[in-house]
N, C-alpha and C. Protein backbone atom coordinates (compact mmCIF):
# COMPACT_ATOMS: atom_id res chain seq x y z
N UNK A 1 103.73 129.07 142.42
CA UNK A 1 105.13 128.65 142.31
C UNK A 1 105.20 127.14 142.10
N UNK A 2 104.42 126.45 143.31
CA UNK A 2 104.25 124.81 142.58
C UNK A 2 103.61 124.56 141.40
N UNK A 3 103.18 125.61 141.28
CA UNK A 3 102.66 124.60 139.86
C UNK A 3 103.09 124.94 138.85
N UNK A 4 103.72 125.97 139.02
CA UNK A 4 105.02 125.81 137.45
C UNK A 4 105.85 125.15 137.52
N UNK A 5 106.25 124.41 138.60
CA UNK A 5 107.34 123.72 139.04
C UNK A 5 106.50 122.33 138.15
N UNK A 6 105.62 122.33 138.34
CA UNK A 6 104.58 120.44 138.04
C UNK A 6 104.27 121.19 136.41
N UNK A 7 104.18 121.99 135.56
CA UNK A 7 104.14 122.25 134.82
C UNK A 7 105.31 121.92 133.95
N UNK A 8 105.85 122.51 134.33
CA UNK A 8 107.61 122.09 133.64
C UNK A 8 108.01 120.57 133.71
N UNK A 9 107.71 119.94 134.80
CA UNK A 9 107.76 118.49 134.82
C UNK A 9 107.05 117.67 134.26
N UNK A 10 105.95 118.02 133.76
CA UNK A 10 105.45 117.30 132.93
C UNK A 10 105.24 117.83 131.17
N UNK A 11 105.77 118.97 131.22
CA UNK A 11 106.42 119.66 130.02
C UNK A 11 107.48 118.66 129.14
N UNK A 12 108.61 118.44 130.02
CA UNK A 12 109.53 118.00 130.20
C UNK A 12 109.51 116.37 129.89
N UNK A 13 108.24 115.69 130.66
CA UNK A 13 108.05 114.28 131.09
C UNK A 13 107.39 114.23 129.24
N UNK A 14 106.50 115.15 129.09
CA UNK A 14 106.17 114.85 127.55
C UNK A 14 106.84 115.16 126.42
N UNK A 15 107.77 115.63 126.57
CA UNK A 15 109.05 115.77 125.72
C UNK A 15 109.61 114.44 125.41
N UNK A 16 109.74 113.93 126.71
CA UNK A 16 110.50 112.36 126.39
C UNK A 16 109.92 111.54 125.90
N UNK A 17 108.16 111.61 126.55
CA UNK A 17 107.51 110.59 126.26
C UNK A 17 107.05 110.69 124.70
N UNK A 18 107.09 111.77 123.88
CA UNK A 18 106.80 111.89 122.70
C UNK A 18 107.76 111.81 121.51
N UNK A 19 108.99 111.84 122.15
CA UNK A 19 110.17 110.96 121.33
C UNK A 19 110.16 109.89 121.56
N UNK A 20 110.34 108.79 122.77
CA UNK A 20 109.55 107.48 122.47
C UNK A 20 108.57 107.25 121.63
N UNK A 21 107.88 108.00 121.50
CA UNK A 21 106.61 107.77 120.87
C UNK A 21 106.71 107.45 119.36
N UNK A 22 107.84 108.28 118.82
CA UNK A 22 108.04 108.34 117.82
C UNK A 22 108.61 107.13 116.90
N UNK A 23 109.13 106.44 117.88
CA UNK A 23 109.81 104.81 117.25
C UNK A 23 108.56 103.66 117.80
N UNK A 24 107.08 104.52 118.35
CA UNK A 24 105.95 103.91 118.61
C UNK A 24 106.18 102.70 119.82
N UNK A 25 106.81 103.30 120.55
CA UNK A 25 107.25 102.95 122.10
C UNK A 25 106.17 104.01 122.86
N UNK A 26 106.02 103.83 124.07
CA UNK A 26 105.59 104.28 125.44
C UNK A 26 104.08 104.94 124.85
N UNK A 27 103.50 104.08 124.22
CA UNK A 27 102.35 105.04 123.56
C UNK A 27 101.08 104.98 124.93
N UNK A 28 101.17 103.99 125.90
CA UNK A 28 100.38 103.76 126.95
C UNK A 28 100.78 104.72 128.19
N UNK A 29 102.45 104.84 128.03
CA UNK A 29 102.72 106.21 129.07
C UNK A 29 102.31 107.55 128.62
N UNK A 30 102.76 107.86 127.21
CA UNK A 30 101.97 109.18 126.81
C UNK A 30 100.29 108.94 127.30
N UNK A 31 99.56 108.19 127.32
CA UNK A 31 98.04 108.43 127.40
C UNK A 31 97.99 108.67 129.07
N UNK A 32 98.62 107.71 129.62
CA UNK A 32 98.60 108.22 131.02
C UNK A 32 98.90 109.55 131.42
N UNK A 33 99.69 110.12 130.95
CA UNK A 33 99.92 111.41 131.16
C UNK A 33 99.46 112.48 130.69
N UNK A 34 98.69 112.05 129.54
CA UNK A 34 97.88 112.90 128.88
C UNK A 34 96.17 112.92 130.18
N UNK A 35 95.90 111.77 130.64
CA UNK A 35 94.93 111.71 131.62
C UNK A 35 95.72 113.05 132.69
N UNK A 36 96.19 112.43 133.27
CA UNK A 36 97.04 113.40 134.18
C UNK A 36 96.88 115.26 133.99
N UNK A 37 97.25 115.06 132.91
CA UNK A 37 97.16 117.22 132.56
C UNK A 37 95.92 117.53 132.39
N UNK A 38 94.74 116.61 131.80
CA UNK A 38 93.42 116.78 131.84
C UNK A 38 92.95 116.77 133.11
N UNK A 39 93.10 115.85 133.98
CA UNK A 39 92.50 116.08 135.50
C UNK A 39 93.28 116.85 136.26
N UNK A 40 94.65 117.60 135.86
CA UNK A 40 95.21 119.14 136.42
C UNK A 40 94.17 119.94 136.24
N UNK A 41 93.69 120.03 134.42
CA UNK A 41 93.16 121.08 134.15
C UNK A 41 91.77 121.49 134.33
N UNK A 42 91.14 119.88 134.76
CA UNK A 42 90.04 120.17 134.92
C UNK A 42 89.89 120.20 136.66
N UNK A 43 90.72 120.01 137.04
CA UNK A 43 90.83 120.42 138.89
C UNK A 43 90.66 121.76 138.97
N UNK A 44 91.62 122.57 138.00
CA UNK A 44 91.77 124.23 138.29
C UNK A 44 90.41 124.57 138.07
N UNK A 45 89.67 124.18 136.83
CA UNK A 45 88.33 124.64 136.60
C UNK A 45 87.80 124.78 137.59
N UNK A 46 87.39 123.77 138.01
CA UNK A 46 86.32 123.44 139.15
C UNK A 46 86.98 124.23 140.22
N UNK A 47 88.03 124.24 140.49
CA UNK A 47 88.26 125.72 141.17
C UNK A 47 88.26 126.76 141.28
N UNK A 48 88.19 127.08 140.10
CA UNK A 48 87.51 128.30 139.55
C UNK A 48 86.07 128.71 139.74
N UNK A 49 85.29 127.49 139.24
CA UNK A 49 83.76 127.17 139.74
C UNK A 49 83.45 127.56 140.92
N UNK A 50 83.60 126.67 141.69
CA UNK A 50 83.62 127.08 143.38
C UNK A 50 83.90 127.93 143.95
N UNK A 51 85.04 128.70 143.33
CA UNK A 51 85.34 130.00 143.57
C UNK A 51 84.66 131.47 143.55
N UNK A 52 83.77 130.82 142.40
CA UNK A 52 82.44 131.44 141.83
C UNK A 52 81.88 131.85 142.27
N UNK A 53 81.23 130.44 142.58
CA UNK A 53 79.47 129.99 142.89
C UNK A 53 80.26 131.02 144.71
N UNK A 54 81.07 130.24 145.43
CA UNK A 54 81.43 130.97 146.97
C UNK A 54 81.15 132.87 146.91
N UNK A 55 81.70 133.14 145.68
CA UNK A 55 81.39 135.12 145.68
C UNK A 55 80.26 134.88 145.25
N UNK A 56 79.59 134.60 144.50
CA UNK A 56 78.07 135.01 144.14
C UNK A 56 77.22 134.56 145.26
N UNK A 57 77.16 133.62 146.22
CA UNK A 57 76.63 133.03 147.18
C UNK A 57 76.87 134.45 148.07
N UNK A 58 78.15 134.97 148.54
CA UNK A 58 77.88 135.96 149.41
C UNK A 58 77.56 137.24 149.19
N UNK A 59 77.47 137.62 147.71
CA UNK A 59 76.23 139.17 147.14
C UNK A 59 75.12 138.26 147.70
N UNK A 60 74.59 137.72 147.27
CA UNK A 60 73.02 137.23 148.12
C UNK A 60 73.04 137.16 149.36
């Protein structure tokens, strides 16, 4: 549930920031936020990972 909530907000946050963008304004806030959804996405991974490696650890 939170994280569609942080999904949409930054859905939303890049909506704006990419119409700024367009008169080649906020081009340093789009990159920040582009960092931002990459280290969301690569958080879930690695949660996924761990999630993993934790079930395969307990078949052995």
């Amino acid at each position: 549930m939170r994280c569609s909530g942080v999904k949409r907000l930054l859905a939303r946050h890049l909506q704006r920031v990419y119409k700024r963008n367009y008169d080649g304004k906020g081009a340093m806030e789009s990159f920040v936020v582009y960092l931002l959804f990459v280290f969301l996405l690569l958080a879930r991974l690695a949660g996924y990972v761990i999630s993993f490696i934790l079930a395969f650890k307990e078949q052995l």
